[in-house]
N, C-alpha and C. Protein backbone atom coordinates (compact mmCIF):
# COMPACT_ATOMS: atom_id res chain seq x y z
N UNK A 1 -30.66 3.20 1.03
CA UNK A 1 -29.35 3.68 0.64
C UNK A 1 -28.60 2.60 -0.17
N UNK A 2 -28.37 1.14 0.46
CA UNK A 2 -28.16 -0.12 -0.18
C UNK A 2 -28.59 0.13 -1.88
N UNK A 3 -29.74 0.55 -1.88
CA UNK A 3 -30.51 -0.06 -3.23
C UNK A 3 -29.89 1.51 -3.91
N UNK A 4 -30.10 2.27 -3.43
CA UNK A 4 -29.61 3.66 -4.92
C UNK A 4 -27.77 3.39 -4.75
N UNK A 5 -26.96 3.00 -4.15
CA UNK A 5 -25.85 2.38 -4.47
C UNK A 5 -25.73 1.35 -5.65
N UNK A 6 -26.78 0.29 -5.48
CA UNK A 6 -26.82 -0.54 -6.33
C UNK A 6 -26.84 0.05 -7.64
N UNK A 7 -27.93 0.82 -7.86
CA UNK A 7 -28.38 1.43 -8.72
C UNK A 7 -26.76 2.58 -9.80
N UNK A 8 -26.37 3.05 -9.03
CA UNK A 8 -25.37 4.12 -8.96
C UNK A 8 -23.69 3.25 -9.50
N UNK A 9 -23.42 2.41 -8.74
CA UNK A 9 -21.87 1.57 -9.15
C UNK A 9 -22.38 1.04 -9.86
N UNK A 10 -21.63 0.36 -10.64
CA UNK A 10 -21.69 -0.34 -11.60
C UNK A 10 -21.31 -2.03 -11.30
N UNK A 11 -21.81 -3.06 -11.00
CA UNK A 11 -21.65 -4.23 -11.27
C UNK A 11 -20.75 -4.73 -11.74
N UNK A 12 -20.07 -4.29 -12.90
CA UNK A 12 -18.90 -4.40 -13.81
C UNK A 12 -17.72 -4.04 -12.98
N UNK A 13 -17.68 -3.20 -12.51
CA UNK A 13 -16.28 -2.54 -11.69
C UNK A 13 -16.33 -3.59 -9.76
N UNK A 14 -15.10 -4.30 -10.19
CA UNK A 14 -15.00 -4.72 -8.53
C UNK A 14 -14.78 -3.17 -7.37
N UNK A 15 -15.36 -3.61 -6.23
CA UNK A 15 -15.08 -2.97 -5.08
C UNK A 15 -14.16 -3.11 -4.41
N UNK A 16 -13.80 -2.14 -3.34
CA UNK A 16 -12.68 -2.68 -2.64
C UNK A 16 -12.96 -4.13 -1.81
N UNK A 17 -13.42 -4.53 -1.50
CA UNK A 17 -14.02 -6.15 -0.82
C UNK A 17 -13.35 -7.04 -1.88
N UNK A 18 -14.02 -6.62 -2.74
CA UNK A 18 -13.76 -7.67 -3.95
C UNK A 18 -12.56 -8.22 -4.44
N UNK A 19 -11.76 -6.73 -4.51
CA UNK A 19 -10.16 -6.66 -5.08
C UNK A 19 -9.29 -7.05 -4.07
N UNK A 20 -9.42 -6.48 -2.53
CA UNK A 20 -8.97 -7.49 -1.80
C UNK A 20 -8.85 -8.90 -1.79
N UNK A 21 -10.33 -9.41 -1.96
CA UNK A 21 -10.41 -10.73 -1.68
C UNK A 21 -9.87 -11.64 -3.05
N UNK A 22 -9.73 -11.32 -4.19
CA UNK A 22 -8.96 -11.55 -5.12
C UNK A 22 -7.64 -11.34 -5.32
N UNK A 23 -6.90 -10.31 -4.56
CA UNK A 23 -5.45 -10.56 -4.39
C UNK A 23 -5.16 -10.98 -3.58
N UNK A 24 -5.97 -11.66 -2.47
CA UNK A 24 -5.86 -12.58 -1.42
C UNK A 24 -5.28 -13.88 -1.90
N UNK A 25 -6.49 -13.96 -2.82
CA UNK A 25 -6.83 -15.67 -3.44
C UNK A 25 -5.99 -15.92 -4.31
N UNK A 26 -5.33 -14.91 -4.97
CA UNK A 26 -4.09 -15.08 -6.18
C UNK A 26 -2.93 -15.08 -5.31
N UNK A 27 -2.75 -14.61 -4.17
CA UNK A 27 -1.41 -14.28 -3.74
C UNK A 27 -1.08 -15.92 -2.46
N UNK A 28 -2.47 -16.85 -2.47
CA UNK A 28 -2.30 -18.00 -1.75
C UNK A 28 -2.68 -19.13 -2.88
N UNK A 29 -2.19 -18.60 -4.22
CA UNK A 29 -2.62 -19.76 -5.25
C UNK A 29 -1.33 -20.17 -5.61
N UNK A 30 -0.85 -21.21 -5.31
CA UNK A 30 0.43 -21.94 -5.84
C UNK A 30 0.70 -22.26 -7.06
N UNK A 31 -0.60 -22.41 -7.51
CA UNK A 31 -0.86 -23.05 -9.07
C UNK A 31 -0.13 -21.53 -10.20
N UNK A 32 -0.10 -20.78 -9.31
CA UNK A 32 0.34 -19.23 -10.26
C UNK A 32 1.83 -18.90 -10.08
N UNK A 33 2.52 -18.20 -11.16
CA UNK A 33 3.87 -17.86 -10.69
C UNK A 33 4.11 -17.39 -10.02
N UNK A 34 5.06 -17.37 -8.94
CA UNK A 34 5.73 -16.42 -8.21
C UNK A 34 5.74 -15.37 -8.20
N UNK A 35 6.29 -14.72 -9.52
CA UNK A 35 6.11 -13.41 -9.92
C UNK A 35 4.72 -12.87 -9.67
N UNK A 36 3.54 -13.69 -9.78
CA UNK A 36 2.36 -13.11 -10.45
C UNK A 36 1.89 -13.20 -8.52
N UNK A 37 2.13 -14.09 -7.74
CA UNK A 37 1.73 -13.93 -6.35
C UNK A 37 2.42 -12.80 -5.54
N UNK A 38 3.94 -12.69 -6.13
CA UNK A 38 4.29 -11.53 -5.11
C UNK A 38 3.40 -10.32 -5.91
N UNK A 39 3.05 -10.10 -7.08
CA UNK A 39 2.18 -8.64 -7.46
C UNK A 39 1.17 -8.75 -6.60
N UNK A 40 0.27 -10.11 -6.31
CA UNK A 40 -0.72 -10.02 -5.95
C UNK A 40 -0.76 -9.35 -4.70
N UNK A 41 0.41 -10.04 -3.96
CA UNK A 41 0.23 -9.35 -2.53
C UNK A 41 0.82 -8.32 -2.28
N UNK A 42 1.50 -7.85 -3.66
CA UNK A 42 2.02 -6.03 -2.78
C UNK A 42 0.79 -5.59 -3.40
N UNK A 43 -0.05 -5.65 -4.06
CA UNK A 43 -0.87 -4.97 -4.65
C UNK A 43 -2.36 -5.01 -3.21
N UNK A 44 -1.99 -5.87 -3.02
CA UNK A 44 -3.07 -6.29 -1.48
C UNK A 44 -2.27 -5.13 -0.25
N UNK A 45 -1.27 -5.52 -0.42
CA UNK A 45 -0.57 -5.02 0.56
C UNK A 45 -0.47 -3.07 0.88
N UNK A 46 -0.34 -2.75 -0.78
CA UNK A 46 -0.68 -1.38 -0.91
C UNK A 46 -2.02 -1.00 -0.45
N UNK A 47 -3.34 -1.75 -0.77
CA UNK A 47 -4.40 -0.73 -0.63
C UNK A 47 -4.56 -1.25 0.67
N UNK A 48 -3.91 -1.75 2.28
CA UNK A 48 -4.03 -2.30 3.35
C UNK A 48 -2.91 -1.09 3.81
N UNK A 49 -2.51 -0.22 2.93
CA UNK A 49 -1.07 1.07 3.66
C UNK A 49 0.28 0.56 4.28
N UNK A 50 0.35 -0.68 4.21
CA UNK A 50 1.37 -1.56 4.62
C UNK A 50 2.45 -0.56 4.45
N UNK A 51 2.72 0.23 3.25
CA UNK A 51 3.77 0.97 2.58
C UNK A 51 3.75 2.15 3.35
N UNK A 52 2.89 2.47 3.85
CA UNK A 52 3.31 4.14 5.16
C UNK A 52 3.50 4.28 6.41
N UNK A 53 5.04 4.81 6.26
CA UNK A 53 5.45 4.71 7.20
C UNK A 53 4.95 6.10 8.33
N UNK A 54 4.53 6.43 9.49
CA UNK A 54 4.41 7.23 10.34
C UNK A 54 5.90 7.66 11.36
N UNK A 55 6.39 9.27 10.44
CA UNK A 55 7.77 9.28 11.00
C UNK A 55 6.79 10.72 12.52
N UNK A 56 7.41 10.41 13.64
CA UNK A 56 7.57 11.40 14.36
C UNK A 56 8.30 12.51 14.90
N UNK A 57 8.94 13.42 14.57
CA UNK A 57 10.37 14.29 14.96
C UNK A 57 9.49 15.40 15.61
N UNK A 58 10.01 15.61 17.17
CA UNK A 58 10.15 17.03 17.67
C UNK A 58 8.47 17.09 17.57
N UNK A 59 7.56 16.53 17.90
CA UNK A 59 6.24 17.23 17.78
C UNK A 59 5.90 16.88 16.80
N UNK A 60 6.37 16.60 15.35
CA UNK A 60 5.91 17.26 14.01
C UNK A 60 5.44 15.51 13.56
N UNK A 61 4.14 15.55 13.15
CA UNK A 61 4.06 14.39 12.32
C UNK A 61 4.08 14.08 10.83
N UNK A 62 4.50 13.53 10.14
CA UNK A 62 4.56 12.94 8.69
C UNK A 62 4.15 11.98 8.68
N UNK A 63 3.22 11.84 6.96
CA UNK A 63 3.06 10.34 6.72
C UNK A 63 3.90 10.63 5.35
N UNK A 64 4.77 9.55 5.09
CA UNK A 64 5.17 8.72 4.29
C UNK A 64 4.71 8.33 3.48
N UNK A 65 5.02 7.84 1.88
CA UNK A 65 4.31 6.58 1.74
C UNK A 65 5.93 6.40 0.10
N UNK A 66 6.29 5.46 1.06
CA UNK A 66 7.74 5.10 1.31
C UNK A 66 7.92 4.19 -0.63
N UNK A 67 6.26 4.17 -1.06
CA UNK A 67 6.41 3.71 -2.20
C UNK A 67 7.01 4.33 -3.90
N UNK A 68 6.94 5.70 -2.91
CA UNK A 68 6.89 6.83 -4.52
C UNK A 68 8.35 7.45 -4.26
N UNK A 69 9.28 6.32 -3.30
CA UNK A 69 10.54 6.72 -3.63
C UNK A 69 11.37 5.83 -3.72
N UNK A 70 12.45 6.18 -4.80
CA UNK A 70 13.07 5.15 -5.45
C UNK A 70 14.58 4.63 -3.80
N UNK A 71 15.08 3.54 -3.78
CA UNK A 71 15.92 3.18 -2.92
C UNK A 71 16.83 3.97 -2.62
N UNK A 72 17.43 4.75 -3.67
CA UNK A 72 18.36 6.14 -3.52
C UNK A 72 17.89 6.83 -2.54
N UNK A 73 16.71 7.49 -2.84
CA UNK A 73 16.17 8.31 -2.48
C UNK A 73 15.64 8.19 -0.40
N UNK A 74 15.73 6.82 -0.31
CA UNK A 74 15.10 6.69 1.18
C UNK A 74 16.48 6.13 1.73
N UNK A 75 17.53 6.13 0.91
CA UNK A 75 19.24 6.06 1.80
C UNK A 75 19.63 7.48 2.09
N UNK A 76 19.00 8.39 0.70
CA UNK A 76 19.54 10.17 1.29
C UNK A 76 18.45 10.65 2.46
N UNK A 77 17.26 10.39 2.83
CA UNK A 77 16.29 10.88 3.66
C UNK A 77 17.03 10.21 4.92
N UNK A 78 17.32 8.68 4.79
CA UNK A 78 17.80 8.49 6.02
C UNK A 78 18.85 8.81 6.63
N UNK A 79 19.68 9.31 5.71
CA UNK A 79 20.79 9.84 6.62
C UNK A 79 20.75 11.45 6.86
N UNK A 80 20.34 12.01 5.93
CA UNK A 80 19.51 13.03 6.44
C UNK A 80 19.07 13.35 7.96
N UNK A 81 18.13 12.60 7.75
CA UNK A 81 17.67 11.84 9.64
C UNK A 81 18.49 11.99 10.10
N UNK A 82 19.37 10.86 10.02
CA UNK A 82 20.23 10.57 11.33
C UNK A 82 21.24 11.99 11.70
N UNK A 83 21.53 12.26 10.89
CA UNK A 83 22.65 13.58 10.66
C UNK A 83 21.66 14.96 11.07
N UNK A 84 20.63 14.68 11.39
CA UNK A 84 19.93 15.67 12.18
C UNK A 84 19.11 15.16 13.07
N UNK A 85 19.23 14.20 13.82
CA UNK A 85 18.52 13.72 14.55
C UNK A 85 18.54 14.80 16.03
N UNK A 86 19.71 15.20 16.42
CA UNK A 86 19.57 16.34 17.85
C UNK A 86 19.46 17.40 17.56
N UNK A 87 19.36 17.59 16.12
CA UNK A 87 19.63 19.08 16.03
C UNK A 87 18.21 19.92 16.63
């Protein structure tokens, strides 16, 4: 199975192992800007789900993923929430 994988991906394209372990290594490299370490590690941080949140109400589960909304947008959900929290 190993070997027709080999065969099948491509060499050229990193894996997830890979891309991890490279926004690891960029995001603990000092020698790089700031800017360029915090990408590294939300970008680490995203494909690790860091960004989803698991809301529970009444039985009902949701996942989140708290990234594909702008700051507006997760001040109106939250009060939302709260303003129906017993209902």
């Amino acid at each position: 199975m190993e070997e027709l994988r080999a065969i099948v991906i491509s060499p050229a394209i990193a894996d997830r192992d890979e891309r991890l372990r490279i926004w690891s290594e960029m995001a603990r490299d000092n020698d790089l800007k700031p800017i360029d370490r915090l990408r590294a590690s939300e970008l680490l941080a995203k494909a690790e789900g860091d960004f989803i949140q698991r809301v529970e109400t009444a039985g009902i589960t949701a996942t989140v993923a708290l990234s594909e909304y702008s700051t507006d947008d997760l001040r109106l959900m939250l009060a939302y929430m709260r303003e129906n929290r017993n209902s």
